[in-house]
C-alpha atoms as a PDB file:
ATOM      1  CA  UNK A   1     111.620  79.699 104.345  1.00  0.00           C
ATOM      2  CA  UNK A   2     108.309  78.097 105.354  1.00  0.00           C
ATOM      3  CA  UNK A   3     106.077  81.141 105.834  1.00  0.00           C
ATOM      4  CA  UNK A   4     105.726  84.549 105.786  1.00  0.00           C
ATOM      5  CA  UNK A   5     104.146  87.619 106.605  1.00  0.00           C
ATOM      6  CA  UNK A   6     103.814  90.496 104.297  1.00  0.00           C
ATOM      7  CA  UNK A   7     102.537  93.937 105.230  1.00  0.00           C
ATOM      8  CA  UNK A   8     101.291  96.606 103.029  1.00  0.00           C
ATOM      9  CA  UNK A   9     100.412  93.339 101.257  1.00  0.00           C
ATOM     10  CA  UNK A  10      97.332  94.958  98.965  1.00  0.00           C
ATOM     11  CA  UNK A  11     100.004  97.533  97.290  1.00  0.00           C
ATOM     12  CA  UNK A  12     101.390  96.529  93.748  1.00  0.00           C
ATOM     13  CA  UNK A  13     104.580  94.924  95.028  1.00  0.00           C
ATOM     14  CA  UNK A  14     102.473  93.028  98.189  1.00  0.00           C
ATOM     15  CA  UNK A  15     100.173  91.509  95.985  1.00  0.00           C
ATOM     16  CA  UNK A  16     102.637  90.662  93.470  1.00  0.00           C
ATOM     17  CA  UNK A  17     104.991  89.174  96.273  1.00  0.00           C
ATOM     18  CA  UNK A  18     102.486  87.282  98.114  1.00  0.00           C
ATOM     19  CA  UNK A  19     101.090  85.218  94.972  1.00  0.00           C
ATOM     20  CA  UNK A  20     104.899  84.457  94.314  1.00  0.00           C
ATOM     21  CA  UNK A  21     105.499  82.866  97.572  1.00  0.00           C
ATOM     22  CA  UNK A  22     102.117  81.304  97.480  1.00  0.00           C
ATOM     23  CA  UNK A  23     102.816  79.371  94.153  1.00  0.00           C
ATOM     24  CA  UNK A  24     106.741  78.472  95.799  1.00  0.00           C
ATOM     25  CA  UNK A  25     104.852  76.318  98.556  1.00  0.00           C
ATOM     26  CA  UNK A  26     104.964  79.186 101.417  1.00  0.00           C
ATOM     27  CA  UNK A  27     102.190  79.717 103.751  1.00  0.00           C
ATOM     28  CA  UNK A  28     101.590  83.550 103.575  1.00  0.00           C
ATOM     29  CA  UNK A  29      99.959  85.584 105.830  1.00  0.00           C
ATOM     30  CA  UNK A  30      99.060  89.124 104.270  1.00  0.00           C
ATOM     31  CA  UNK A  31      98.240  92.088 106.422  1.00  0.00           C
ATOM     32  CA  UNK A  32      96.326  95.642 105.781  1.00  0.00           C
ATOM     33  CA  UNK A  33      94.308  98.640 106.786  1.00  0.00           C
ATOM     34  CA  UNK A  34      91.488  97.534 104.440  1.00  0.00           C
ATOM     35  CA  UNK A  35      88.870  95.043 105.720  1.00  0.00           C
ATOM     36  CA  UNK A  36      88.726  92.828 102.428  1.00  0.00           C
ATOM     37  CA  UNK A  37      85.934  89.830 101.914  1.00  0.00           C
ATOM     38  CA  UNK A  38      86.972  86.486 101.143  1.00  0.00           C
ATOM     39  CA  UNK A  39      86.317  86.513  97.685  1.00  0.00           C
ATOM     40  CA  UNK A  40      88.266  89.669  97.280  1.00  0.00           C
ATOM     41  CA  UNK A  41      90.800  87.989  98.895  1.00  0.00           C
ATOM     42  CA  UNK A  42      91.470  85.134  97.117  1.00  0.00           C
ATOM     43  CA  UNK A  43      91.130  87.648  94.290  1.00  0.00           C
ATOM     44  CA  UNK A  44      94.253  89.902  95.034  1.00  0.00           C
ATOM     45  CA  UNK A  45      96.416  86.991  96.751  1.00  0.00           C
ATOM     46  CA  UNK A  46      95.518  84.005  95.573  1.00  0.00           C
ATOM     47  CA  UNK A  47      92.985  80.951  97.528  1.00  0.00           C
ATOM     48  CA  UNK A  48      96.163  79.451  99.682  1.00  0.00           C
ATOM     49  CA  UNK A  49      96.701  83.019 101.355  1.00  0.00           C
ATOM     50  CA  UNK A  50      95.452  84.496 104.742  1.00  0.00           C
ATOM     51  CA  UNK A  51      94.499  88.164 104.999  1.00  0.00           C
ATOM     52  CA  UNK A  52      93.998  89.928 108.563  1.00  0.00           C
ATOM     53  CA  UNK A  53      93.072  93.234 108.653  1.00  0.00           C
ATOM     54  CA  UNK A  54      95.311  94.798 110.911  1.00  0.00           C
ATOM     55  CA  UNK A  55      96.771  98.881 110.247  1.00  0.00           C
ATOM     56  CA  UNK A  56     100.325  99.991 111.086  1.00  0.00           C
ATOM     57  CA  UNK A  57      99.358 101.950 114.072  1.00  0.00           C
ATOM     58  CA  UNK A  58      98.216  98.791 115.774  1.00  0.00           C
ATOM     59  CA  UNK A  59     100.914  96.327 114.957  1.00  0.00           C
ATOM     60  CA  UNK A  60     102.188  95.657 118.384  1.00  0.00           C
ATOM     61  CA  UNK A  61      98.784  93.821 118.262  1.00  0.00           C
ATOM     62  CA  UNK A  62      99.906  91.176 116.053  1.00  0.00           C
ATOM     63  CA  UNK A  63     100.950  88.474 117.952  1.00  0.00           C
ATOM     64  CA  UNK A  64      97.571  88.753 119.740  1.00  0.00           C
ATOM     65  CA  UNK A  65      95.803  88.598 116.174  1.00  0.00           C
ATOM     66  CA  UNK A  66      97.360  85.729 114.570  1.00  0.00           C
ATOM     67  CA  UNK A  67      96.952  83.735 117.918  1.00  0.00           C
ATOM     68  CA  UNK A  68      93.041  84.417 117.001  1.00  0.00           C
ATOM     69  CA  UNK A  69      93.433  82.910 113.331  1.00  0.00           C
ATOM     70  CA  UNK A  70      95.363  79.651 114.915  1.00  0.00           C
ATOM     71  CA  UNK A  71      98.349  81.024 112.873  1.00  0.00           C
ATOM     72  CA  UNK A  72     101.865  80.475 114.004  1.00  0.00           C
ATOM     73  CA  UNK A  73     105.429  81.846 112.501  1.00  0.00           C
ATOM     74  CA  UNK A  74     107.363  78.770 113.650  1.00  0.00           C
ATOM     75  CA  UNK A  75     110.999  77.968 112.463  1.00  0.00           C
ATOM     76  CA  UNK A  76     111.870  79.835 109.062  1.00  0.00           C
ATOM     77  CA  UNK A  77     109.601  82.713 108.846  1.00  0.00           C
ATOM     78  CA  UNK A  78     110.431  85.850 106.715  1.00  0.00           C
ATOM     79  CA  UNK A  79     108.822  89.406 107.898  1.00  0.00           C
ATOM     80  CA  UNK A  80     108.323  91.229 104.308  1.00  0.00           C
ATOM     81  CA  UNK A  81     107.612  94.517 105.996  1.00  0.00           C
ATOM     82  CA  UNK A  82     105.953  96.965 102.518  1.00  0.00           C
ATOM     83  CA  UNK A  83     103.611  98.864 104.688  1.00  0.00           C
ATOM     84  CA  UNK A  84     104.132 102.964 103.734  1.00  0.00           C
ATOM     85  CA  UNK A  85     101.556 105.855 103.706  1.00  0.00           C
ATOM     86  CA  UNK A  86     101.222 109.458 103.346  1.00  0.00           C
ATOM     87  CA  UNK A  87      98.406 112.230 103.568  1.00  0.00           C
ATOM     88  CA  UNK A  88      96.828 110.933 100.380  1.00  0.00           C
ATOM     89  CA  UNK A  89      99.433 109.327  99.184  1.00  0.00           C
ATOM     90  CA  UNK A  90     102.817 107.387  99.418  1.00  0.00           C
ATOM     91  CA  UNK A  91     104.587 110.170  99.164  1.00  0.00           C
ATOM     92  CA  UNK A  92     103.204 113.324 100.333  1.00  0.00           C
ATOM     93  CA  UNK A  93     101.798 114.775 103.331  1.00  0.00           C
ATOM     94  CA  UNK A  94     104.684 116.731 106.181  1.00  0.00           C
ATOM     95  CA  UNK A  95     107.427 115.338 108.073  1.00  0.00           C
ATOM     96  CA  UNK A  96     104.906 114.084 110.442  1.00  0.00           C
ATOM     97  CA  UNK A  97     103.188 112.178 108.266  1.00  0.00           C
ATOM     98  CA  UNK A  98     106.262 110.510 106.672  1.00  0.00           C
ATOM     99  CA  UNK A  99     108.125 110.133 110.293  1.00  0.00           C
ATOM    100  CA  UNK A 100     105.463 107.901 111.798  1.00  0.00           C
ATOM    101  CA  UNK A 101     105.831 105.082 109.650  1.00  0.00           C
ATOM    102  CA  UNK A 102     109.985 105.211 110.736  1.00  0.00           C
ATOM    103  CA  UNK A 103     108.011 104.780 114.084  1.00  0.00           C
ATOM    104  CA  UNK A 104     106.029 101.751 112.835  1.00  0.00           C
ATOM    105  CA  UNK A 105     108.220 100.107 110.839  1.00  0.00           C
ATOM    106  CA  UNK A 106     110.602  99.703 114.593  1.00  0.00           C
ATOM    107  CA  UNK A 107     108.166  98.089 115.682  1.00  0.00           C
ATOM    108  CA  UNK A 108     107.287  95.874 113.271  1.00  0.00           C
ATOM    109  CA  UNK A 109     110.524  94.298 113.820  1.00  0.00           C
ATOM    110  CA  UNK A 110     109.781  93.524 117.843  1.00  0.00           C
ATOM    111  CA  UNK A 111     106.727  92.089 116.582  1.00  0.00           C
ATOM    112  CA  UNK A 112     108.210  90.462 114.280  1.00  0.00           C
ATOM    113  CA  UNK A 113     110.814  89.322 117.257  1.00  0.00           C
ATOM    114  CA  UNK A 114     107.896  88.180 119.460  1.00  0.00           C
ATOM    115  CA  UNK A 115     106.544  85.887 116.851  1.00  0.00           C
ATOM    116  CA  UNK A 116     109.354  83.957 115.886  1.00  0.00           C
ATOM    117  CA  UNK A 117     110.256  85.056 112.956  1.00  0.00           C
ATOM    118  CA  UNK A 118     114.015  84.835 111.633  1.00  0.00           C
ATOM    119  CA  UNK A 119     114.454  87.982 109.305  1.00  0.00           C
ATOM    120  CA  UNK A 120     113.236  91.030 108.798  1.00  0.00           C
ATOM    121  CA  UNK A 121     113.033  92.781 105.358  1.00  0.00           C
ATOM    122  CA  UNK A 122     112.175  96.332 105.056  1.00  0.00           C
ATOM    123  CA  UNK A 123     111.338  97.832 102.051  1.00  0.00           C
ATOM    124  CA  UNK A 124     112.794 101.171 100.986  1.00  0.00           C
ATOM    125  CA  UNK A 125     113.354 103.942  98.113  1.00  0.00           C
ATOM    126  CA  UNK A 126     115.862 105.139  95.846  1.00  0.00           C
ATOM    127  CA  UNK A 127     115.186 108.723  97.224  1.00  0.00           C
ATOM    128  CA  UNK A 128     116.985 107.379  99.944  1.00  0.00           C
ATOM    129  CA  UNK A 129     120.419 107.312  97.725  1.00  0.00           C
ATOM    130  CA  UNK A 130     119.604 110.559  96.411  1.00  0.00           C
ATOM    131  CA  UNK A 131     119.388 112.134  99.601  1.00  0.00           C
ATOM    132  CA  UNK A 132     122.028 110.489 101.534  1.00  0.00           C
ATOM    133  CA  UNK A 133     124.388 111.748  98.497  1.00  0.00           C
ATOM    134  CA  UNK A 134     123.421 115.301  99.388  1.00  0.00           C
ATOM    135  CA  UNK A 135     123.223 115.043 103.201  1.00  0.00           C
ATOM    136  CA  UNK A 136     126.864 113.414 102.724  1.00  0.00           C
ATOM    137  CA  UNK A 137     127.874 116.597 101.018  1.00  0.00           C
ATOM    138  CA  UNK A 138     126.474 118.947 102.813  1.00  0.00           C
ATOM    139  CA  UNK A 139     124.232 120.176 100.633  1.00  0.00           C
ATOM    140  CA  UNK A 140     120.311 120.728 100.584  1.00  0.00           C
ATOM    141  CA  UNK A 141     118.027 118.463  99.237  1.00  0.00           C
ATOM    142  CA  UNK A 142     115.996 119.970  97.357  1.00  0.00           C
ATOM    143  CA  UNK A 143     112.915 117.210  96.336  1.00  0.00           C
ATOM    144  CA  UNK A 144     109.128 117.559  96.252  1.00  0.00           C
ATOM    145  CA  UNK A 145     110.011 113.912  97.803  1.00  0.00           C
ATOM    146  CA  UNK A 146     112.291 115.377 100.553  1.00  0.00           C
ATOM    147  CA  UNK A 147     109.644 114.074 103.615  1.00  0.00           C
ATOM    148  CA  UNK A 148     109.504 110.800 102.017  1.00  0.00           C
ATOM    149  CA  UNK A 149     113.067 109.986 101.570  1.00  0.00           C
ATOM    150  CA  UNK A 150     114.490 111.586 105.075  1.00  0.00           C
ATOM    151  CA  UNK A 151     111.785 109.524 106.877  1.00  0.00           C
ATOM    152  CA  UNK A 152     112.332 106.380 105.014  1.00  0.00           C
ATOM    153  CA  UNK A 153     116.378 106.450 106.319  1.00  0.00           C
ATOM    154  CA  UNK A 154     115.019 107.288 109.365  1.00  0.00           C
ATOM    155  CA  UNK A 155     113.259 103.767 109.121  1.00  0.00           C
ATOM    156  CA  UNK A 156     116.006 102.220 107.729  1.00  0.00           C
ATOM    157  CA  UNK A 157     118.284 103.364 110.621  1.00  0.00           C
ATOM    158  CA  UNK A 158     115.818 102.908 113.627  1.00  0.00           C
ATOM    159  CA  UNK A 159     114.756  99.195 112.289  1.00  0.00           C
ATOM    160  CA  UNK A 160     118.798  98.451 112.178  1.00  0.00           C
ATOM    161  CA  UNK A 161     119.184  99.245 115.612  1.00  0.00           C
ATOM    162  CA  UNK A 162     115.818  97.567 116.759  1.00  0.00           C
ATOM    163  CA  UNK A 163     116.896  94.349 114.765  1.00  0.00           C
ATOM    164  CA  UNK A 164     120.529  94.700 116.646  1.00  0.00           C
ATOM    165  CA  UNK A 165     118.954  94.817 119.940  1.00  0.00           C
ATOM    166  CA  UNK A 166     116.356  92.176 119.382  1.00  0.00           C
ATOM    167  CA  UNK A 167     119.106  89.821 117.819  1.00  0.00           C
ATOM    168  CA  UNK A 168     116.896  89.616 113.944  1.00  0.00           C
ATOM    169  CA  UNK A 169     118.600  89.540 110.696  1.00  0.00           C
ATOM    170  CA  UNK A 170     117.696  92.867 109.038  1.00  0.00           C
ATOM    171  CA  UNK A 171     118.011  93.074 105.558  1.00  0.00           C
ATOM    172  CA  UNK A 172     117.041  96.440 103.841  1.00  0.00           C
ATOM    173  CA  UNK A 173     116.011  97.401  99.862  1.00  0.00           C
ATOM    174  CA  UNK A 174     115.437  99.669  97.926  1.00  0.00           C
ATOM    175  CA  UNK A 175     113.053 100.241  95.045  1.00  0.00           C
ATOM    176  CA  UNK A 176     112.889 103.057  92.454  1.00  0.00           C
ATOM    177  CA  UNK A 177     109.408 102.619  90.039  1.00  0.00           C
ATOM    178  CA  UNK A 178     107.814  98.853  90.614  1.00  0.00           C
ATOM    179  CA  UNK A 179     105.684  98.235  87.406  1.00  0.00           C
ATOM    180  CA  UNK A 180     103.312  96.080  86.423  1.00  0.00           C
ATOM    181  CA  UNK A 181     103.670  93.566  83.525  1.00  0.00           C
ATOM    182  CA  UNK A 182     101.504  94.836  81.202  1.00  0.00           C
ATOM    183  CA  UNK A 183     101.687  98.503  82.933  1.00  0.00           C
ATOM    184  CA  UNK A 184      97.711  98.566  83.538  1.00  0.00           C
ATOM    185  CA  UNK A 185      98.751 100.145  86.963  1.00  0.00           C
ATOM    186  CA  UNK A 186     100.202 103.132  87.910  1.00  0.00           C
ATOM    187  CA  UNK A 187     100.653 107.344  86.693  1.00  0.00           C
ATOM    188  CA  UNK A 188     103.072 108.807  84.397  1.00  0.00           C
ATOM    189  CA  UNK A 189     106.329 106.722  84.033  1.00  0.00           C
ATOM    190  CA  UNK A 190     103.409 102.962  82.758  1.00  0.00           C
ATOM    191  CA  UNK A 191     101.421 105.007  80.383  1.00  0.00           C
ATOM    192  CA  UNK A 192     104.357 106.894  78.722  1.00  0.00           C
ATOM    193  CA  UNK A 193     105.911 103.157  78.267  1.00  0.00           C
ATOM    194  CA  UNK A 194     102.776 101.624  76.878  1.00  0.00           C
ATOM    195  CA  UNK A 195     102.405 105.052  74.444  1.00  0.00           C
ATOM    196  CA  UNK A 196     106.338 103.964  73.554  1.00  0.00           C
ATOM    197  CA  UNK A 197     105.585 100.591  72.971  1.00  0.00           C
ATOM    198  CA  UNK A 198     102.370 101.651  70.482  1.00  0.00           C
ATOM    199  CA  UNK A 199     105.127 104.364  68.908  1.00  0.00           C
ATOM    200  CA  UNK A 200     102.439 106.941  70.351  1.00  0.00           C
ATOM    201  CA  UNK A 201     103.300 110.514  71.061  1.00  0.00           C
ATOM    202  CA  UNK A 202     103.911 111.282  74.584  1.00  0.00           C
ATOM    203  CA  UNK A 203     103.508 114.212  76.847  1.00  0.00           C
ATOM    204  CA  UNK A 204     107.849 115.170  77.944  1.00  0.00           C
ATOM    205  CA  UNK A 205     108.168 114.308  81.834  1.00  0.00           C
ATOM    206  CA  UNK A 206     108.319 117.414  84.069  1.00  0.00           C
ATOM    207  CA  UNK A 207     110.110 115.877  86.267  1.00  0.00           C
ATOM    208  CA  UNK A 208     114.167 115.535  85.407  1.00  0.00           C
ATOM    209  CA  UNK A 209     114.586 112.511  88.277  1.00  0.00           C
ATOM    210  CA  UNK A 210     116.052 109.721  87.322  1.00  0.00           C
ATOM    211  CA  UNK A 211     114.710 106.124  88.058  1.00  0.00           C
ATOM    212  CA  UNK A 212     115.035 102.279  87.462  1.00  0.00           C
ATOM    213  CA  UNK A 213     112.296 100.279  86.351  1.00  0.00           C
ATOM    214  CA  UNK A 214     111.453  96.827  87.546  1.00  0.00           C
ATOM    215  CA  UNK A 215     108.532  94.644  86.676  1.00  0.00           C
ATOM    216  CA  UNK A 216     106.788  93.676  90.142  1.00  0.00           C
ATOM    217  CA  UNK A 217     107.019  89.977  89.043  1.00  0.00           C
ATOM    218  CA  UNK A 218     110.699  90.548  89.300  1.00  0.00           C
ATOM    219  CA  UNK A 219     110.751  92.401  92.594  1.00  0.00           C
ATOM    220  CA  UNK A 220     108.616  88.929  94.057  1.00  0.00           C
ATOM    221  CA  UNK A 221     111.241  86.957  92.521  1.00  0.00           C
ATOM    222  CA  UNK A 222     113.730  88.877  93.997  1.00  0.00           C
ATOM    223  CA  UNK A 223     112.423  89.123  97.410  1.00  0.00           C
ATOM    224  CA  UNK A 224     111.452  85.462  97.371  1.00  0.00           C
ATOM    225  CA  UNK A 225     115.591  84.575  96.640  1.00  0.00           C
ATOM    226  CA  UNK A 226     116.520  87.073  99.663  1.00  0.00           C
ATOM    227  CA  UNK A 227     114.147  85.417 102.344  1.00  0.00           C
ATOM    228  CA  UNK A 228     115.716  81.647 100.743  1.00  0.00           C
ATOM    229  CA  UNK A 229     119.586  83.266 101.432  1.00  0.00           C
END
């Protein structure tokens, strides 16, 4: 692996993955909705990294875009595809809302296809296991994350085919709660660990779901070792 390309790159994991490769030697190329000034820049990603501002909606325009920086994929190029959004959030918002990234995410890997690159990681959920168990079984899945998790198979399923028919390894993960090191980022699940840690009361979780945990330093690590192998 010589280079990469990392969408969603200004979410925890992104940033966290793109300084990792940085440091290994790689040439990344970060993409996002935001328009972000050098200096905030080298701020999230580190002063070896490229940023273009480029959303999900227009990513059949990438080829065209990196052709503009004098950027090339070449031989050995990963596609770390992170990009995921919502109403307001990751999460929420209807079926709509969720579906279109399944949409995006397809065609992230002909784009990815076009440029050269020679794998294509996509970047999933444990609500995916949850309800594929149920769906398996016949039975309804009842999750205030129901959306989420039906249109991220959805992605997982359309980006298999797309990779099949554009002859790209596909490699797909899944994630349950990415934290921070020292858990400065993040809702609940971080500041119930840090109250832990400081043997501080805690407020019980409402929520009976149960997750993994994974520093985001490991999840770069990780993701670095599956674009090597």
């Amino acid at each position: 692996m010589k280079k990469a390309i990392i969408t969603g790159s200004s979410g925890l994991v992104g940033r966290s993955l793109a300084k990792y490769l940085s440091s290994n030697g790689i040439d990344v190329l970060c993409l996002g909705r935001k328009h972000l000034a050098q200096k905030d820049v080298e701020q999230l990603f580190g002063k070896e990294v490229r940023y273009i501002q480029l959303a999900m909606e227009d990513i059949t325009e990438l080829s065209k875009k990196i052709s503009n920086v004098n950027w090339e994929a070449g031989d050995g190029c990963i596609f770390y595809h992170l990009a995921w959004s919502g109403d307001k959030k990751l999460v929420d918002g209807s079926f709509e809302d969720q579906f279109r990234n399944a949409t995006f995410s397809s065609l992230a890997v002909k784009e990815a296809k076009r440029i050269g690159c020679s794998k294509f990681i996509n970047s999933g959920t444990l609500e995916e296991t949850y309800a594929e168990w149920h769906i398996e079984h016949g039975l309804p899945y009842l999750s205030p994350q129901d959306n989420y998790a039906i249109a991220k198979l959805a992605s997982r399923d359309m980006c298999t085919m797309t990779a099949y028919l554009e002859k790209l390894d596909y490699i797909h993960t899944r994630l349950s709660v990415p934290l921070s090191p020292d858990l400065s980022v993040g809702g609940y699940i971080p500041q119930t660990l840090k109250k832990i840690a400081n043997k501080e009361s805690y407020d019980p979780p409402k929520n009976q779901q149960l997750y993994d945990v994974i520093f985001t330093s490991d999840v770069a690590k990780a993701y670095y070792l599956i674009g090597l192998h």
